[in-house]
Every structure is written in structure tokens, then in C-alpha cells.
Protein backbone atom coordinates (compact mmCIF):
# COMPACT_ATOMS: atom_id res chain seq x y z
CA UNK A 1 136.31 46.08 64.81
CA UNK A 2 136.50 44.57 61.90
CA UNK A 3 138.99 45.96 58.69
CA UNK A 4 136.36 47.27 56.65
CA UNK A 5 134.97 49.28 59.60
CA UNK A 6 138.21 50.76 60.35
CA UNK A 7 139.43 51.24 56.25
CA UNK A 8 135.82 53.63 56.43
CA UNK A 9 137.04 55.26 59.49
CA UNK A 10 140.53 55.89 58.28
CA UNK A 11 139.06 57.05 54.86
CA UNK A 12 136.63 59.49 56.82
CA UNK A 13 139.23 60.82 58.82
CA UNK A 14 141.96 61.35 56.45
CA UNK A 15 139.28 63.11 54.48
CA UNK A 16 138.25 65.28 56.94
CA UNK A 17 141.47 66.63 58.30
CA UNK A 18 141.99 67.39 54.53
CA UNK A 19 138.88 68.83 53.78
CA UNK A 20 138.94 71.40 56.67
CA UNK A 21 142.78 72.29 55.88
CA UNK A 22 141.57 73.37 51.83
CA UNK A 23 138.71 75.05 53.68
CA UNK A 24 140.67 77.53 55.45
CA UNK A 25 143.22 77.43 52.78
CA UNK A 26 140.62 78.54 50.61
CA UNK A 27 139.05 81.06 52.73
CA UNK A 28 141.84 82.72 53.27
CA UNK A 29 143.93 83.00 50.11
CA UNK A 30 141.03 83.21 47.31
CA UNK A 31 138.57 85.59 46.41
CA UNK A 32 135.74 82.56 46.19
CA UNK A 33 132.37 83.63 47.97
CA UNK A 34 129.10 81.45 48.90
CA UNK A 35 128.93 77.52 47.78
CA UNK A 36 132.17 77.90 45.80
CA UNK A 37 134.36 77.53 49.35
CA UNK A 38 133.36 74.49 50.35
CA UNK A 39 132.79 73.10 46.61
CA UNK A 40 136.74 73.49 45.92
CA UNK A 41 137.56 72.22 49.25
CA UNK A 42 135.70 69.00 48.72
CA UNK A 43 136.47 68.72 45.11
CA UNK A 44 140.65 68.90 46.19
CA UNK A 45 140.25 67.22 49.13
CA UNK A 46 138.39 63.99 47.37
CA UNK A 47 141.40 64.31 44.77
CA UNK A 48 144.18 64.60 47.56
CA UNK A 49 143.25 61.75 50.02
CA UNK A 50 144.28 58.53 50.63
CA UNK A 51 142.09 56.00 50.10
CA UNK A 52 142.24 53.16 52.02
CA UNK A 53 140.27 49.47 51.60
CA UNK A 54 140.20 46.05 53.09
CA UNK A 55 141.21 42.94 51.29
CA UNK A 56 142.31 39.55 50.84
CA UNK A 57 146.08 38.82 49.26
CA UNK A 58 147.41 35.83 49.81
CA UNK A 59 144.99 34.19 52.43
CA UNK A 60 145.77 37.55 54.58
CA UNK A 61 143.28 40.39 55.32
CA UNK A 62 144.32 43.21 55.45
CA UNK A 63 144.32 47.20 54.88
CA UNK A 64 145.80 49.09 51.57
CA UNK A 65 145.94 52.52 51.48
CA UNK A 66 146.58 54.17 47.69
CA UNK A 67 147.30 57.33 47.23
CA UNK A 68 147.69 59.85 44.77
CA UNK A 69 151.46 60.43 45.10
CA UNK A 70 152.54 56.77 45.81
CA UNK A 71 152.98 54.24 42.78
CA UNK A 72 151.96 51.63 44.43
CA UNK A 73 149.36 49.98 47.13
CA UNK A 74 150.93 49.95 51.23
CA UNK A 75 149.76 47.53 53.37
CA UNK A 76 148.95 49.72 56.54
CA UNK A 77 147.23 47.42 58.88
């Protein structure tokens, strides 16, 4: 599998597990009804989760993941 395939995978995933925390999060500790549930869920988890992309430094690929509360770009993989 090649890095970009797996940075999309790791960015769907992290996501995901995000997204459907807020979700119940929001369900259960707001008054929000209809489309505005899974609205604020996407709209914090987009904000919250790592993103992660494939690239070349140095003559090395390899996988960065940034992230809202880290200054700078890890190498992950």
C-alpha cells in the first residue's frame, strides 16, 4: 500500500472515531434537534483531527501528521 493510500486511511479513520465521539457528545449534552447534530459534529470534528499527508523530505517518503495542538509536523510512518 502505498503512503498516500494509507495517509487517506489514517485521515478517514482518525476522523471518524472523532466524528462519532462529538456525535454522541452532542446528543447527549445539547438541546440541538434535526440537521444541527450531525452539522456540529462534523464541523468540530474537521477542526479537531489530525491530518495526516505523504511527502518527500530529504530524498525520504514519508507520512506527517499535523495537528491542531502540536506546533509542529511528526513524522509517523
Amino acid at each position: 500500500m502505498s503512503k498516500k493510500n494509507k495517509a487517506l486511511l489514517y485521515n478517514l479513520l482518525s476522523f471518524g472515531i472523532l466524528y462519532v465521539f462529538f456525535r454522541y457528545v452532542v446528543i447527549d449534552y445539547t438541546s440541538l434537534t434535526g440537521i444541527m447534530r450531525p452539522l456540529a459534529s462534523f464541523v468540530v470534528a474537521t477542526l479537531i483531527a489530525p491530518k495526516f499527508q505523504a511527502g518527500v523530505v530529504n530524498g525520504k517518503e514519508g507520512i506527517y501528521m499535523r495537528w491542531l495542538f502540536l506546533k509542529d509536523a511528526k513524522e509517523v510512518g
